[in-house]
C-alpha atoms as a PDB file:
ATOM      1  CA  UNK A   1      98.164 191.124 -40.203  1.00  0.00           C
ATOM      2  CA  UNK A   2     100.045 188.828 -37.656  1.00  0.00           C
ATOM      3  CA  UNK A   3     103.689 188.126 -38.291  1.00  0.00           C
ATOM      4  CA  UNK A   4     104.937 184.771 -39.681  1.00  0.00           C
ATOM      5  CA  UNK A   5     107.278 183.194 -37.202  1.00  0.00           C
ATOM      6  CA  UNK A   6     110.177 181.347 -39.673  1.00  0.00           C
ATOM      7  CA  UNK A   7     110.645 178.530 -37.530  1.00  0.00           C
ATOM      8  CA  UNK A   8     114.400 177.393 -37.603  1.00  0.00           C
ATOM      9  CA  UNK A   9     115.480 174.685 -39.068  1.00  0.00           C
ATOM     10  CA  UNK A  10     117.922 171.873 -37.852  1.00  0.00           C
ATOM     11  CA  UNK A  11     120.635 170.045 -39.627  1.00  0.00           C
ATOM     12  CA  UNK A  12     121.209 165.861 -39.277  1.00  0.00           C
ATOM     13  CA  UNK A  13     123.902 166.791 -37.469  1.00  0.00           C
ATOM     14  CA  UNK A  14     122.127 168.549 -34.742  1.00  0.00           C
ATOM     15  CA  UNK A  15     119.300 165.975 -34.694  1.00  0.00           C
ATOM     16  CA  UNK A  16     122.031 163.435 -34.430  1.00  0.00           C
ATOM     17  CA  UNK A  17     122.961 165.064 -31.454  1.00  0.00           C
ATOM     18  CA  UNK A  18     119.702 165.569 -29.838  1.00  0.00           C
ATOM     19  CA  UNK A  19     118.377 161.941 -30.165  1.00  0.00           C
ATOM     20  CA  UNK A  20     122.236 160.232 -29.719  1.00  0.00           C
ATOM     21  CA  UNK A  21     122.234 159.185 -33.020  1.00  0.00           C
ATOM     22  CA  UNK A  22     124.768 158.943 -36.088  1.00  0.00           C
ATOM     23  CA  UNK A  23     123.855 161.134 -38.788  1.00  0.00           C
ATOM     24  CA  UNK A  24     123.300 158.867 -41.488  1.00  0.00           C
ATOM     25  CA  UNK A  25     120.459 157.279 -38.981  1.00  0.00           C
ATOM     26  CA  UNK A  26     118.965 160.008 -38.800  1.00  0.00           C
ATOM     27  CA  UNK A  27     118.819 160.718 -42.681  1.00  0.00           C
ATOM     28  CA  UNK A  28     118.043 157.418 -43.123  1.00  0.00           C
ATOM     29  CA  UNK A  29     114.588 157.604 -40.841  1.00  0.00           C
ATOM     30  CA  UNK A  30     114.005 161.256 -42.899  1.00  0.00           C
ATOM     31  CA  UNK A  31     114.180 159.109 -45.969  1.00  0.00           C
ATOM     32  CA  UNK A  32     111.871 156.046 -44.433  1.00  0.00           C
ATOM     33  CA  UNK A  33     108.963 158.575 -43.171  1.00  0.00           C
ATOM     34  CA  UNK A  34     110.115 157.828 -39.479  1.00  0.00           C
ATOM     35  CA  UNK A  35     111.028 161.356 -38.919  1.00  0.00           C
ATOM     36  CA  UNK A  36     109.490 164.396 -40.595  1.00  0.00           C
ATOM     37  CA  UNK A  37     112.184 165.935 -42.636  1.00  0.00           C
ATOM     38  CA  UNK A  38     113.338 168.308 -46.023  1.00  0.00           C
ATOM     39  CA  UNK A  39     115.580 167.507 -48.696  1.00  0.00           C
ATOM     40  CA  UNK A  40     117.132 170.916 -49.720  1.00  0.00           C
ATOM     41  CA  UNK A  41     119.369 170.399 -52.310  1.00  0.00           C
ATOM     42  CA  UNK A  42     122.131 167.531 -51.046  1.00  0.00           C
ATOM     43  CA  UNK A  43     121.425 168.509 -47.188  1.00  0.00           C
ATOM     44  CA  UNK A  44     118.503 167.378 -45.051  1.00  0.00           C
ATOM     45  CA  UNK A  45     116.415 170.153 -42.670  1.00  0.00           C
ATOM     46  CA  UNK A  46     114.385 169.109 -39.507  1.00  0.00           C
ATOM     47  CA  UNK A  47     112.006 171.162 -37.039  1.00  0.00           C
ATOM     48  CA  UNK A  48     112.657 171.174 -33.622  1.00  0.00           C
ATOM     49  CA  UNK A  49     109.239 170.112 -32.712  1.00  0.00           C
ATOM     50  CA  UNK A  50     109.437 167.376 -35.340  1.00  0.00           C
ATOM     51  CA  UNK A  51     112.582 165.712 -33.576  1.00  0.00           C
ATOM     52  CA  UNK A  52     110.743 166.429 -30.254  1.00  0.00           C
ATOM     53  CA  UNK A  53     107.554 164.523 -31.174  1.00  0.00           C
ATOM     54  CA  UNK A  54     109.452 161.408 -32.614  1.00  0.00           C
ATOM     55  CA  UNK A  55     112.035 161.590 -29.515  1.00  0.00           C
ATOM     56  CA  UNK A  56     108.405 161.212 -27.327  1.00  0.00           C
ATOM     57  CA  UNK A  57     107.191 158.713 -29.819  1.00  0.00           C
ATOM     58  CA  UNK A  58     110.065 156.460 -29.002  1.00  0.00           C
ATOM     59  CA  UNK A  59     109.922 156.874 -25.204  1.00  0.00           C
ATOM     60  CA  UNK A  60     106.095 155.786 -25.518  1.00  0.00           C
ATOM     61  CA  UNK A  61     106.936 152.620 -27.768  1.00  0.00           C
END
């Protein structure tokens, strides 16, 4: 049986960071459907290749 990989998880914060954003932009598009995103109790989580694919969605646009 193959291994799960846990894939780790990003705060706004760091996806702030990563797309030159404020973080309230960023939970804002979580909380719009722009960017796929996970409310865990008061904090939001992101996956790296989440950000990545809506960082390549805006470079297309």
């Amino acid at each position: 049986m193959p291994a799960v990989k846990k894939e780790t998880l990003l705060r706004s914060k760091d996806v702030a960071h990563i797309l030159d954003l404020p973080p309230d932009d960023v939970i804002y598009l979580a909380r719009k459907g722009k960017i796929r995103g996970v409310k865990e109790g008061k904090y939001w989580k992101f996956r790296l290749r989440d950000v990545k694919y809506y960082q390549k969605k805006l470079q297309a646009d």
